[in-house]
PDB file of N, CA and C in Angstrom:
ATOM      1  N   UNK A   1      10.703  -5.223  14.054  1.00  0.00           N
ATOM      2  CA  UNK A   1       9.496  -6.009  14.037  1.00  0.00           C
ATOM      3  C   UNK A   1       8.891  -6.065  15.431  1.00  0.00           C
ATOM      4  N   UNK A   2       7.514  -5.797  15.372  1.00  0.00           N
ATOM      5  CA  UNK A   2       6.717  -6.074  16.916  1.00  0.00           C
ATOM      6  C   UNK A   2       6.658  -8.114  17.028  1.00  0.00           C
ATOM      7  N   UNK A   3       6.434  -7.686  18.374  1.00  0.00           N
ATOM      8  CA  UNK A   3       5.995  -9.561  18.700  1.00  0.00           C
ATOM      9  C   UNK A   3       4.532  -9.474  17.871  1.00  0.00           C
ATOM     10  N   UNK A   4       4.431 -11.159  18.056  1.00  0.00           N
ATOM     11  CA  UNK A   4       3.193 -11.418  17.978  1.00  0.00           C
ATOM     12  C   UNK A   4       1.930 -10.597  17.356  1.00  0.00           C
ATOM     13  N   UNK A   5       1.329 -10.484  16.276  1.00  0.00           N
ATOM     14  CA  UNK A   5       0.204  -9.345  16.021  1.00  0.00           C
ATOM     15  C   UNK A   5      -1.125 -10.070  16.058  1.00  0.00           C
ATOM     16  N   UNK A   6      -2.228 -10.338  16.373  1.00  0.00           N
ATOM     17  CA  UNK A   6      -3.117 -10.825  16.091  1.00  0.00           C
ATOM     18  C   UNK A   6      -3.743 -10.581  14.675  1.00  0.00           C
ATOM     19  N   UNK A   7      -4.725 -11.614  14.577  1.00  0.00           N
ATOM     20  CA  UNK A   7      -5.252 -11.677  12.870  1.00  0.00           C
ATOM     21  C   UNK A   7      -6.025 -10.202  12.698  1.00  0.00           C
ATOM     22  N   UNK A   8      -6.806 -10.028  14.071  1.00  0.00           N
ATOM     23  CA  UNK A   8      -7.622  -8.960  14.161  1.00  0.00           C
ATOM     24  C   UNK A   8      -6.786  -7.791  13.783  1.00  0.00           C
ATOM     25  N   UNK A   9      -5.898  -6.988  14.319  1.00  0.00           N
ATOM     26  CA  UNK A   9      -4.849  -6.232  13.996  1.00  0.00           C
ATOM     27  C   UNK A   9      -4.432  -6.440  12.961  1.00  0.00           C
ATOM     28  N   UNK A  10      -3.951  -7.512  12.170  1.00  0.00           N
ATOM     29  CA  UNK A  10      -3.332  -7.676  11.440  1.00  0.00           C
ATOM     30  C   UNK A  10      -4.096  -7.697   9.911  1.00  0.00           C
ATOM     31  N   UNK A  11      -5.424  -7.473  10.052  1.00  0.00           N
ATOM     32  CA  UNK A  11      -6.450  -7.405   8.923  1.00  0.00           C
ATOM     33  C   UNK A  11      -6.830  -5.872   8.643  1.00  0.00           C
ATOM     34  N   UNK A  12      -6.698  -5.141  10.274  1.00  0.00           N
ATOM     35  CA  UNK A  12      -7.099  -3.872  10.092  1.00  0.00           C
ATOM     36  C   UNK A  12      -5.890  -3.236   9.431  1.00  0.00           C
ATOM     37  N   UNK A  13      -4.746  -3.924   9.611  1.00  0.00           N
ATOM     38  CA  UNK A  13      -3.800  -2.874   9.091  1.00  0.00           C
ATOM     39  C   UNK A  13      -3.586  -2.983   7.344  1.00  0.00           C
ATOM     40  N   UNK A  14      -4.060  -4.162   6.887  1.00  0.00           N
ATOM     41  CA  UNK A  14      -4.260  -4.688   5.607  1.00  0.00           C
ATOM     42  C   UNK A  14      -5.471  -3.559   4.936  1.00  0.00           C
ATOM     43  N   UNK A  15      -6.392  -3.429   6.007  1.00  0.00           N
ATOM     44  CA  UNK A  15      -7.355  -2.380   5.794  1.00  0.00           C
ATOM     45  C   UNK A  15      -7.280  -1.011   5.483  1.00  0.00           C
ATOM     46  N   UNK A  16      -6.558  -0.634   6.787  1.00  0.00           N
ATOM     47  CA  UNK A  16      -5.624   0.302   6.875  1.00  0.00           C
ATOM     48  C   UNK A  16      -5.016   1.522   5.056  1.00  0.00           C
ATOM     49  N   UNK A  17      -3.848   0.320   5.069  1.00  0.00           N
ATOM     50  CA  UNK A  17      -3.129   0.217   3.996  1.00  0.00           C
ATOM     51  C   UNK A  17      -3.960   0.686   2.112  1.00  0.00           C
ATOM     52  N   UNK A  18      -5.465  -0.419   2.842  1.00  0.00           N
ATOM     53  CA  UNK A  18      -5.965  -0.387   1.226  1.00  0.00           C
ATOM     54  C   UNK A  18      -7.045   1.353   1.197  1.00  0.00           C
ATOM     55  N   UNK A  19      -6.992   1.359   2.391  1.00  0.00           N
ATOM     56  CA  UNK A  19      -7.967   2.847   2.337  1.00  0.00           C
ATOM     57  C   UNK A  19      -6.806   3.686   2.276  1.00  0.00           C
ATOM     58  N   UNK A  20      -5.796   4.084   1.897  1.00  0.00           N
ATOM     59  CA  UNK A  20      -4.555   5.079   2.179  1.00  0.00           C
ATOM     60  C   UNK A  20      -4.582   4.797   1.094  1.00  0.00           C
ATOM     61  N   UNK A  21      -4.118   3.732   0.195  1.00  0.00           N
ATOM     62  CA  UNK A  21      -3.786   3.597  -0.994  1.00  0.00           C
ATOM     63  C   UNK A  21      -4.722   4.103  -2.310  1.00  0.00           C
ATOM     64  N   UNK A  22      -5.917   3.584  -1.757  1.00  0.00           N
ATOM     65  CA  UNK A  22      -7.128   4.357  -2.380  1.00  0.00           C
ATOM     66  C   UNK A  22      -7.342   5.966  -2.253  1.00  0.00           C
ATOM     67  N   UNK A  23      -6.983   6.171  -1.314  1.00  0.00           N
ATOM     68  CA  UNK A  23      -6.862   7.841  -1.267  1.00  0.00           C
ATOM     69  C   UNK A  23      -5.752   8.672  -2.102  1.00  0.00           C
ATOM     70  N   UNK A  24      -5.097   7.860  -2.239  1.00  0.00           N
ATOM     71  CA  UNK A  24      -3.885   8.437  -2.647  1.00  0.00           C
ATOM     72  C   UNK A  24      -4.086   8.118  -4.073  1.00  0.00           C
ATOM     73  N   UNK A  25      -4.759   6.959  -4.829  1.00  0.00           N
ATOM     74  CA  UNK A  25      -5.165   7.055  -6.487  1.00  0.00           C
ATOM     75  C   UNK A  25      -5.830   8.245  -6.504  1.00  0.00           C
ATOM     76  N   UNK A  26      -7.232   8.333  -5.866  1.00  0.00           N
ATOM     77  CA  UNK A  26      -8.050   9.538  -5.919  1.00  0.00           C
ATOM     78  C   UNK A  26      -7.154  10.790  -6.062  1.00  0.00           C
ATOM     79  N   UNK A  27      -6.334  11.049  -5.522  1.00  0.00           N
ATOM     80  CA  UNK A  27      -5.567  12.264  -5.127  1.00  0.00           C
ATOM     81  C   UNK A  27      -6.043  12.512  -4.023  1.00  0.00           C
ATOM     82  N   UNK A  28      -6.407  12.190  -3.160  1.00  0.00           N
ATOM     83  CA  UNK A  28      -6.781  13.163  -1.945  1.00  0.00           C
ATOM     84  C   UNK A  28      -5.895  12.186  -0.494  1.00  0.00           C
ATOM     85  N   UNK A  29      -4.695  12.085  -0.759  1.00  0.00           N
ATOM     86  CA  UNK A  29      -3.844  12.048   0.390  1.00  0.00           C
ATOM     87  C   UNK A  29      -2.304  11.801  -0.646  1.00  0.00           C
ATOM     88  N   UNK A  30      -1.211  12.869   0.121  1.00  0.00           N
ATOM     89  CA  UNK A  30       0.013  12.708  -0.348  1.00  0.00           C
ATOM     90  C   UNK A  30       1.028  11.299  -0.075  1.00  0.00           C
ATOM     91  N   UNK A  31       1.692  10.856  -1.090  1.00  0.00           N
ATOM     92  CA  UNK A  31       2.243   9.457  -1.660  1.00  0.00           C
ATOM     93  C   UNK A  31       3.320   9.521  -0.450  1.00  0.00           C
ATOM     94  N   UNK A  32       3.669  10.447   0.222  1.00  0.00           N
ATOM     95  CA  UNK A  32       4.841  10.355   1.143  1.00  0.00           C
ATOM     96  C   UNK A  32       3.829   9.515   2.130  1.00  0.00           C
ATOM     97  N   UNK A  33       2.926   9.957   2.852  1.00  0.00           N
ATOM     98  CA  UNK A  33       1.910   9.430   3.740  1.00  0.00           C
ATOM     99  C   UNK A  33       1.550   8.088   3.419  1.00  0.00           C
ATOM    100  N   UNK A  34       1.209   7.421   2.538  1.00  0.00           N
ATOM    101  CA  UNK A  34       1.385   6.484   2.087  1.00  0.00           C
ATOM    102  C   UNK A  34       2.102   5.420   2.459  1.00  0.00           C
ATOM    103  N   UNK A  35       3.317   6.018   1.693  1.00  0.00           N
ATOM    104  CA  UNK A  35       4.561   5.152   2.081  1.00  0.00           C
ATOM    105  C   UNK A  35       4.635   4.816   3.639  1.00  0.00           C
ATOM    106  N   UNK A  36       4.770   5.818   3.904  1.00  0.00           N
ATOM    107  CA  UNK A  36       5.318   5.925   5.619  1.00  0.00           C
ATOM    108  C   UNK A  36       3.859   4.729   6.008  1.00  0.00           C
ATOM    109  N   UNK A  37       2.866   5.215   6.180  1.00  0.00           N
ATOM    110  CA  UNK A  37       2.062   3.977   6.123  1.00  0.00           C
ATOM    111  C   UNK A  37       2.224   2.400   5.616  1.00  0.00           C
ATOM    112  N   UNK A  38       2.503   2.243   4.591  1.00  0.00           N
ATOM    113  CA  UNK A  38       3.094   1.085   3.666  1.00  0.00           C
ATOM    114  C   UNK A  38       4.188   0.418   4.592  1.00  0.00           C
ATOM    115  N   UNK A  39       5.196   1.734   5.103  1.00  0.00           N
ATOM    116  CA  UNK A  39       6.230   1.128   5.564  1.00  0.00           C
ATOM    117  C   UNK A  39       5.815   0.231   7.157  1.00  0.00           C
ATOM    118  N   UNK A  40       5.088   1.608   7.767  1.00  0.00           N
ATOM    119  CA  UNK A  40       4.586   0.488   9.258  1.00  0.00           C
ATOM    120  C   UNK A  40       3.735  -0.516   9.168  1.00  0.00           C
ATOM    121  N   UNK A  41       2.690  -0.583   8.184  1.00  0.00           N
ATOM    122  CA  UNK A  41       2.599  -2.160   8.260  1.00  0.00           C
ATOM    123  C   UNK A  41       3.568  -3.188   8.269  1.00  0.00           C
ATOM    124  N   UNK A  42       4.049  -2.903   7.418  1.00  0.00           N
ATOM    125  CA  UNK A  42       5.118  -3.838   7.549  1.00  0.00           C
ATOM    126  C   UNK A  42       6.242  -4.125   8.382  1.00  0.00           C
ATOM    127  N   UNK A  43       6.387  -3.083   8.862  1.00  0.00           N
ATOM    128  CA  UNK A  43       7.437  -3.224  10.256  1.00  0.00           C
ATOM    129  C   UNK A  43       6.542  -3.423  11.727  1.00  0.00           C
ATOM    130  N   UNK A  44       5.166  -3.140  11.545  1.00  0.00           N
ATOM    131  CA  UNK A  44       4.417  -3.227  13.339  1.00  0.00           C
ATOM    132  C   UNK A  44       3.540  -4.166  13.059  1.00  0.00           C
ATOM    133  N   UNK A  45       2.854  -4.597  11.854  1.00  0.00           N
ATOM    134  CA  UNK A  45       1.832  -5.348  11.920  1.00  0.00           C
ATOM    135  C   UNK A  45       1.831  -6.871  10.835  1.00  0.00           C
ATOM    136  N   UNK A  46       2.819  -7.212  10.576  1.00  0.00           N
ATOM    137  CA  UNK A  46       3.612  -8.151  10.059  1.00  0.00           C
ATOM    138  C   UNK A  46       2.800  -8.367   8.338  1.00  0.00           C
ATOM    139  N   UNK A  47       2.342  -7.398   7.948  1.00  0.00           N
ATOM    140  CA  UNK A  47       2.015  -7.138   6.585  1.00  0.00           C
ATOM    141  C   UNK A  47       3.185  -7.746   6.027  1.00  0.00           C
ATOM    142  N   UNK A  48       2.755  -8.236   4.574  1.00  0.00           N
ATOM    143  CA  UNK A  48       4.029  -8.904   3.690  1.00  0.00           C
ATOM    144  C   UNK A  48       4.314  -8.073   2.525  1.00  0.00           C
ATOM    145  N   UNK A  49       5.163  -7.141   2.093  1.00  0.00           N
ATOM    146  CA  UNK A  49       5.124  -6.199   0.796  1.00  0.00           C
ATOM    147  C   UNK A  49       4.765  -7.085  -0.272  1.00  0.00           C
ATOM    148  N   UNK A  50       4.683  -8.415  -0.289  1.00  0.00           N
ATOM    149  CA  UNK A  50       3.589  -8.782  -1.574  1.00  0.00           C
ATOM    150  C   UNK A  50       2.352  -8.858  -1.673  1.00  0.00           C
ATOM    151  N   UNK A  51       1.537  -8.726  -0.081  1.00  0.00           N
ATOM    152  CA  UNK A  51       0.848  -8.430  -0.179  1.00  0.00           C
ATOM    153  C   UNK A  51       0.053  -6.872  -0.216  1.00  0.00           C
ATOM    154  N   UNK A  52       1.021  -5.802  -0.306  1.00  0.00           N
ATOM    155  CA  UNK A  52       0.707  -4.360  -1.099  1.00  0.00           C
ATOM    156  C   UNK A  52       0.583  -4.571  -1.942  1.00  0.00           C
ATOM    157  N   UNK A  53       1.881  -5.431  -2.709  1.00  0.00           N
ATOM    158  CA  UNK A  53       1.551  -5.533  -4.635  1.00  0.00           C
ATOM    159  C   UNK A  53       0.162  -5.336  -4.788  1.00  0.00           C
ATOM    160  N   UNK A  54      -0.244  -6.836  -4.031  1.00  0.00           N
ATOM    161  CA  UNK A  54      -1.553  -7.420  -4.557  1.00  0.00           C
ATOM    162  C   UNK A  54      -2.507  -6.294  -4.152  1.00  0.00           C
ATOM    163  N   UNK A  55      -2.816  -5.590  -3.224  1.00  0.00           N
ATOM    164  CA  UNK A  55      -4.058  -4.624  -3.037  1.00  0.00           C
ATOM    165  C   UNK A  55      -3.478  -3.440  -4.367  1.00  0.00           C
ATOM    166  N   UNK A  56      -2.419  -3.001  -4.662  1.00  0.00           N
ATOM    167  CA  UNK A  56      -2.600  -1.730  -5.476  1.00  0.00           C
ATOM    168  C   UNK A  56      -2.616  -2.746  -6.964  1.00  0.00           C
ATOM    169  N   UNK A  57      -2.272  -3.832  -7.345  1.00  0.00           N
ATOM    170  CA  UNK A  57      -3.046  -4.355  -8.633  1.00  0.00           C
ATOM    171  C   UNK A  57      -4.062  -4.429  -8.576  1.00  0.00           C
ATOM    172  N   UNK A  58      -4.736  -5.066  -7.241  1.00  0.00           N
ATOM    173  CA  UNK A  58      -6.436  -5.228  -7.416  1.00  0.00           C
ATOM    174  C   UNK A  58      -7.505  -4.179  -7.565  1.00  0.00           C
ATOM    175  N   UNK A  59      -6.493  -3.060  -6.762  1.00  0.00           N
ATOM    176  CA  UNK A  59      -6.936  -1.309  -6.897  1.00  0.00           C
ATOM    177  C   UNK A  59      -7.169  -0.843  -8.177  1.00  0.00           C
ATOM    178  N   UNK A  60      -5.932  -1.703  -9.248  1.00  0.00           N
ATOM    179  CA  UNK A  60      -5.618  -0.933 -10.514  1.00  0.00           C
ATOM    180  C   UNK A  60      -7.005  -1.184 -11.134  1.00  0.00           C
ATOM    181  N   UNK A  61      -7.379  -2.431 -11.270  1.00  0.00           N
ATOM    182  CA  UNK A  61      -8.628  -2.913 -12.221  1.00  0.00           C
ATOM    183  C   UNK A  61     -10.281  -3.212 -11.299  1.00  0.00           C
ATOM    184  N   UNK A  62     -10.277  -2.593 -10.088  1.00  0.00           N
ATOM    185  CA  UNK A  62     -11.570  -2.063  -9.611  1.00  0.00           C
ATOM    186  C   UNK A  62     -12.889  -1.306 -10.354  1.00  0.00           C
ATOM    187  N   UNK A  63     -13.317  -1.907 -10.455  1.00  0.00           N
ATOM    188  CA  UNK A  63     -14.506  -1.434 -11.460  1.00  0.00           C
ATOM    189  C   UNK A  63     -15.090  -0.278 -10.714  1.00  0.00           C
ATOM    190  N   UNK A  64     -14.882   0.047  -8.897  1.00  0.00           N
ATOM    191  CA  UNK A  64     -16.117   0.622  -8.141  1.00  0.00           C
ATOM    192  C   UNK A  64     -15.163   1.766  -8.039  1.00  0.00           C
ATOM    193  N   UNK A  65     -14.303   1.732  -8.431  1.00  0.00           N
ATOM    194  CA  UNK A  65     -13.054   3.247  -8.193  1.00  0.00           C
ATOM    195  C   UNK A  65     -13.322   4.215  -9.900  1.00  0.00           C
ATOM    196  N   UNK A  66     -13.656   5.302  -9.667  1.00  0.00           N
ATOM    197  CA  UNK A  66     -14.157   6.321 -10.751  1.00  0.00           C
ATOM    198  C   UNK A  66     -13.066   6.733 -10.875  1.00  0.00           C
ATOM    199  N   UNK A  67     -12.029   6.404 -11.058  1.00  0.00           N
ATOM    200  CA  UNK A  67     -10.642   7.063 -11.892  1.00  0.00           C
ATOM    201  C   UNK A  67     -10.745   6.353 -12.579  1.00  0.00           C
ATOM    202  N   UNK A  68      -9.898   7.176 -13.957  1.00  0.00           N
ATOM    203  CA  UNK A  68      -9.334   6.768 -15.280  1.00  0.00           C
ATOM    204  C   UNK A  68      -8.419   5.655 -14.954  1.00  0.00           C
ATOM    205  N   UNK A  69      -8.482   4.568 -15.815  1.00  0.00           N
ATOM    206  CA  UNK A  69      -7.637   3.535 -15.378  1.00  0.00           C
ATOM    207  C   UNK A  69      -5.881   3.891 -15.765  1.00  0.00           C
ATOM    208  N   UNK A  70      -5.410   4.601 -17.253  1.00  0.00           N
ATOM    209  CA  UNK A  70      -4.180   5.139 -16.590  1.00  0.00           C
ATOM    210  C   UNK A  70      -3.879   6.363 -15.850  1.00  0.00           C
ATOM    211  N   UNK A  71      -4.625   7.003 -15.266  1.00  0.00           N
ATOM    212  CA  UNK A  71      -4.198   7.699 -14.352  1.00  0.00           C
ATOM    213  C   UNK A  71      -4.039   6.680 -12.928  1.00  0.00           C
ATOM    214  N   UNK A  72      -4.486   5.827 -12.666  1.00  0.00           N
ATOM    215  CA  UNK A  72      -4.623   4.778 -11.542  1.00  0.00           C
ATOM    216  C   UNK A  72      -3.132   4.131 -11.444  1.00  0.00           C
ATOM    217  N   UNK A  73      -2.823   3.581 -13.213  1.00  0.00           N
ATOM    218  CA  UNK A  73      -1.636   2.757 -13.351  1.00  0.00           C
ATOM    219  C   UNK A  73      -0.344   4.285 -13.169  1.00  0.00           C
ATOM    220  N   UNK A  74      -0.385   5.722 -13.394  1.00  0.00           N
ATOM    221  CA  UNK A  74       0.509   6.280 -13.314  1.00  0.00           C
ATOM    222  C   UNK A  74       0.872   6.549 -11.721  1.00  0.00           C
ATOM    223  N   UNK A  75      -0.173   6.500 -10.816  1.00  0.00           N
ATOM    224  CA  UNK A  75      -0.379   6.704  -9.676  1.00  0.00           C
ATOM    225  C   UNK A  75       0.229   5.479  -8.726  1.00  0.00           C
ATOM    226  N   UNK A  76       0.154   4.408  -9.489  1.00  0.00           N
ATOM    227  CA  UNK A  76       0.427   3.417  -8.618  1.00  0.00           C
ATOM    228  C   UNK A  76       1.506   3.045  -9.050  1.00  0.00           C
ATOM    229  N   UNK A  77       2.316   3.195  -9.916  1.00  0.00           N
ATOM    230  CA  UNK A  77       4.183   2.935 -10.691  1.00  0.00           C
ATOM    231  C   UNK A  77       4.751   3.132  -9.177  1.00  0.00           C
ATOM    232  N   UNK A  78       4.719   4.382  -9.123  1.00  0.00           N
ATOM    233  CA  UNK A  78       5.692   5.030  -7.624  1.00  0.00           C
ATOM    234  C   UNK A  78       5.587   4.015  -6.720  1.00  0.00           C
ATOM    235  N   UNK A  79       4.556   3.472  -6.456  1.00  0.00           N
ATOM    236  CA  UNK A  79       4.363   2.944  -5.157  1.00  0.00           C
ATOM    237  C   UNK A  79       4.824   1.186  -4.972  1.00  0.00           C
ATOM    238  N   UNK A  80       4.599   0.944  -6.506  1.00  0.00           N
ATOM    239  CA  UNK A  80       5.039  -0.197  -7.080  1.00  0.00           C
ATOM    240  C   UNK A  80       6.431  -0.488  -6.648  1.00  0.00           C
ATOM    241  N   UNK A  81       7.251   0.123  -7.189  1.00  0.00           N
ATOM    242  CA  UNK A  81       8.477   0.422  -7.035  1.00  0.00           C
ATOM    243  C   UNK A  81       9.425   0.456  -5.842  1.00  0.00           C
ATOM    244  N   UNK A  82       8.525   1.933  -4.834  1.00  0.00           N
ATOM    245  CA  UNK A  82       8.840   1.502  -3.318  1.00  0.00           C
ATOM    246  C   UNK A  82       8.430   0.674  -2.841  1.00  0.00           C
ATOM    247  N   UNK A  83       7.276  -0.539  -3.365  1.00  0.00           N
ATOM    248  CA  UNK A  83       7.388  -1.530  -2.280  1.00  0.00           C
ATOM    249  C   UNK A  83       8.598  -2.779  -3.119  1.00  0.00           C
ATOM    250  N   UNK A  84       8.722  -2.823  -4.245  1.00  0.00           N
ATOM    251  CA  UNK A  84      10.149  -3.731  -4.589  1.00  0.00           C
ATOM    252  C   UNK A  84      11.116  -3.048  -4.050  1.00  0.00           C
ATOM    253  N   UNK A  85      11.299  -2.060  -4.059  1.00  0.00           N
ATOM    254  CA  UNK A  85      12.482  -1.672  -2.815  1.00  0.00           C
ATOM    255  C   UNK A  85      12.767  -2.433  -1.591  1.00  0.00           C
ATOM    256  N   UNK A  86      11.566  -2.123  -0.775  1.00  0.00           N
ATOM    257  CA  UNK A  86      11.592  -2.565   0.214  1.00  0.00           C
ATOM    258  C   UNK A  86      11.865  -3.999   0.463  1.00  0.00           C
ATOM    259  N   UNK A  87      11.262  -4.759  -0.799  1.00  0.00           N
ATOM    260  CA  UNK A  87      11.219  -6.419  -0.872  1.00  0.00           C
ATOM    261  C   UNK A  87      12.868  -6.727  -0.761  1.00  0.00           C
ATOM    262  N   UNK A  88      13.765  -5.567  -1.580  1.00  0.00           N
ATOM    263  CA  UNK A  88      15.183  -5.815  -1.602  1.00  0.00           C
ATOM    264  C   UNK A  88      15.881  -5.332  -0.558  1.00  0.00           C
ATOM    265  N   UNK A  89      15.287  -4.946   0.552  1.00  0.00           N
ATOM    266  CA  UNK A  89      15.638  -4.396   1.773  1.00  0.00           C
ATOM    267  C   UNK A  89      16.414  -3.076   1.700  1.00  0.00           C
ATOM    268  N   UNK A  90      16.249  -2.036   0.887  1.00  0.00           N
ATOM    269  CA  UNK A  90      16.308  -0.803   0.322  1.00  0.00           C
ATOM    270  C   UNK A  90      16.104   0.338   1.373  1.00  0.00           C
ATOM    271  N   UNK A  91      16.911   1.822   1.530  1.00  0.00           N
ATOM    272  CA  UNK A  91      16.108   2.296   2.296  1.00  0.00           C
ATOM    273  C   UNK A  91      15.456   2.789   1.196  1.00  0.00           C
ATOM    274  N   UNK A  92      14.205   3.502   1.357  1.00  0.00           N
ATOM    275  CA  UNK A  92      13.194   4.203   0.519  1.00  0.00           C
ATOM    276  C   UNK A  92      12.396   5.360   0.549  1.00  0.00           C
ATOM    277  N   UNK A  93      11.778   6.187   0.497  1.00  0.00           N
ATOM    278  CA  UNK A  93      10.833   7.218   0.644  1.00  0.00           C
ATOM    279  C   UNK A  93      11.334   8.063   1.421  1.00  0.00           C
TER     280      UNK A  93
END
């Protein structure tokens, strides 16, 4: 864990996180990249893995995202998963 993160930092990486994640429903960035992303928020910028849950559910039922909604929910299982991993202090990815 880093010291101290500010809110500022600590929003971009929330940001961060939800534009990676979105790329990666689309298909256009690989789920390993992701993760590894997923994972440093949470280890440098004091992200909470419940709060991933919450951006890739809110991802799932986005009206402004042009994917099929189960291709969205098959896309986002994996990721689901590695972040309950992580919640159980798991290694992962």
């Amino acid at each position: 864990m880093s010291t101290e993160t500010t809110p500022y930092v600590r929003n971009w990486a929330l940001n961060w996180v939800r534009g990676s994640i979105e790329s990666y429903l689309r298909g256009n960035t690989p789920i390993n990249i992701v993760k590894g992303r997923i994972k440093r928020a949470i280890e440098s910028y004091g992200v909470k893995p419940e709060e991933i849950s919450t951006i890739i559910n809110l991802l799932q039922i986005d009206p402004s995202l042009t994917i099929p909604r189960e291709l969205r929910e098959e896309r986002a299982r994996p990721l689901l998963e590695f972040i309950e991993n992580l919640e159980k202090g798991e290694k992962s990815g």
